[in-house]
C-alpha atoms as a PDB file:
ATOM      1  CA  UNK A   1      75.456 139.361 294.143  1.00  0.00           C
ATOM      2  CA  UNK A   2      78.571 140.227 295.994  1.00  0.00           C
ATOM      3  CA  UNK A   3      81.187 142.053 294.363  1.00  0.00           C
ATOM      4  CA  UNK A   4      84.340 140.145 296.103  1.00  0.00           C
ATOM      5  CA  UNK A   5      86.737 137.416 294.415  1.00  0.00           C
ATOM      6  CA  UNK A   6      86.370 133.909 295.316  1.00  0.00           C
ATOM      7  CA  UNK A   7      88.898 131.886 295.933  1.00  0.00           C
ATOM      8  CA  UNK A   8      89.697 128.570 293.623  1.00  0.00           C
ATOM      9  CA  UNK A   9      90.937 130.068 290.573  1.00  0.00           C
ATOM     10  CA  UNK A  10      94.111 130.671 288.847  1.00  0.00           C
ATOM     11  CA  UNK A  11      96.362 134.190 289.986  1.00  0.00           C
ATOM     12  CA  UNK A  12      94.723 137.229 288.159  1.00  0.00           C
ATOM     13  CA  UNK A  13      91.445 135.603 287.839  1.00  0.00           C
ATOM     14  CA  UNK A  14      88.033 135.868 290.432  1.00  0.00           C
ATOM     15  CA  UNK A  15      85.026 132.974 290.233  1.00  0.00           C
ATOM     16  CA  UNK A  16      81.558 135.277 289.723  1.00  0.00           C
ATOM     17  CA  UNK A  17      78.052 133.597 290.017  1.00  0.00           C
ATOM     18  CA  UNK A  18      75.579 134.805 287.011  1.00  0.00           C
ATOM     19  CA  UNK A  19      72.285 134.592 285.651  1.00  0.00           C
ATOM     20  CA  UNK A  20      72.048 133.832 282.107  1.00  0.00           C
ATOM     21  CA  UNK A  21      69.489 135.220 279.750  1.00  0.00           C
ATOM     22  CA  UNK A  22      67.229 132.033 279.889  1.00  0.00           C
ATOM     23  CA  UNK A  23      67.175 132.226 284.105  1.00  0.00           C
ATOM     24  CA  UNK A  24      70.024 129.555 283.954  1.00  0.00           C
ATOM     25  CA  UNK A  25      72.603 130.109 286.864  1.00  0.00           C
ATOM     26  CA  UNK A  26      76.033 129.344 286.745  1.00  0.00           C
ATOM     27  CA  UNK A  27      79.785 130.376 287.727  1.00  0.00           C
ATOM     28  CA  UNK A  28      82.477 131.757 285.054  1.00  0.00           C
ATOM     29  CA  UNK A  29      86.001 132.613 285.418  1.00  0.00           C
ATOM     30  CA  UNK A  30      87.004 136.201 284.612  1.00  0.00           C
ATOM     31  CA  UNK A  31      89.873 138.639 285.174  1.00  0.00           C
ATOM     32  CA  UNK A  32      90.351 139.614 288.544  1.00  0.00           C
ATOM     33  CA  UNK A  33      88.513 142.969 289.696  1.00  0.00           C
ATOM     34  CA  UNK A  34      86.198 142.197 286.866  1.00  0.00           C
ATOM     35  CA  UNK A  35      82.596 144.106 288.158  1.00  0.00           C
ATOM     36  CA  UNK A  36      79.727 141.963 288.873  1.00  0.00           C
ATOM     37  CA  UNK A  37      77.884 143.949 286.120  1.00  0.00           C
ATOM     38  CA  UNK A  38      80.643 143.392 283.329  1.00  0.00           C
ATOM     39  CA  UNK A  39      80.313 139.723 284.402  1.00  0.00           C
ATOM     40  CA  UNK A  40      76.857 139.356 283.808  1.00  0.00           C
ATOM     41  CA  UNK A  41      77.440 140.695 280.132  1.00  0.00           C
ATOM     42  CA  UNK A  42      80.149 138.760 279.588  1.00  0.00           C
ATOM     43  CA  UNK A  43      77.740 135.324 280.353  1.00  0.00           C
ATOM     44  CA  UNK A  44      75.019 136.911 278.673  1.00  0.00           C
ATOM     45  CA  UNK A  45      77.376 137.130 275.518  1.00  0.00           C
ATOM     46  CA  UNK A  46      78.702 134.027 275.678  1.00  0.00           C
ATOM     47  CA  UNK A  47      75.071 132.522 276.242  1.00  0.00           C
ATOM     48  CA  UNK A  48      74.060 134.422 273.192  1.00  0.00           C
ATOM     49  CA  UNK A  49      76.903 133.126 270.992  1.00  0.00           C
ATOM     50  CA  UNK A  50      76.861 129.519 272.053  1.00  0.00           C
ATOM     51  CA  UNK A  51      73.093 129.640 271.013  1.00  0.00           C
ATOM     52  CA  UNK A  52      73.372 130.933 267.667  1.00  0.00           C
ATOM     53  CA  UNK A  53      72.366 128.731 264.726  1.00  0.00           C
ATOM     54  CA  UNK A  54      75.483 126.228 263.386  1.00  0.00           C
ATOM     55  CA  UNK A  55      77.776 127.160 266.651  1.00  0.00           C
ATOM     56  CA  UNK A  56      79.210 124.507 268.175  1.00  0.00           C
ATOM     57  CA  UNK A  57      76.880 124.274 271.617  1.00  0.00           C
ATOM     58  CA  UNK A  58      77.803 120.476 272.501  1.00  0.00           C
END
């Protein structure tokens, strides 16, 4: 996946397309010069966290 910002969000932030852990695709919002890699753990995280037993997924 391209390492570039993409246009649309707000100043010091860059749109990145990831795959989450279940094959899922999607686009998050992260700081600006963020690495495609660092975004990718960042979903995976949050994917993780949202999934946990008696979190708030909804």
């Amino acid at each position: 996946m391209p390492e570039e910002s993409t246009p649309g969000g707000p100043l010091g932030t860059a749109m990145r397309k990831v795959t989450f852990p279940d094959g899922s695709r999607g686009i998050i919002l992260v700081k600006a010069g963020t690495s495609q890699e660092d975004a990718d753990a960042l979903a995976a995280r949050v994917w993780a966290e949202r999934s946990e037993p008696g979190s708030s997924g909804e």
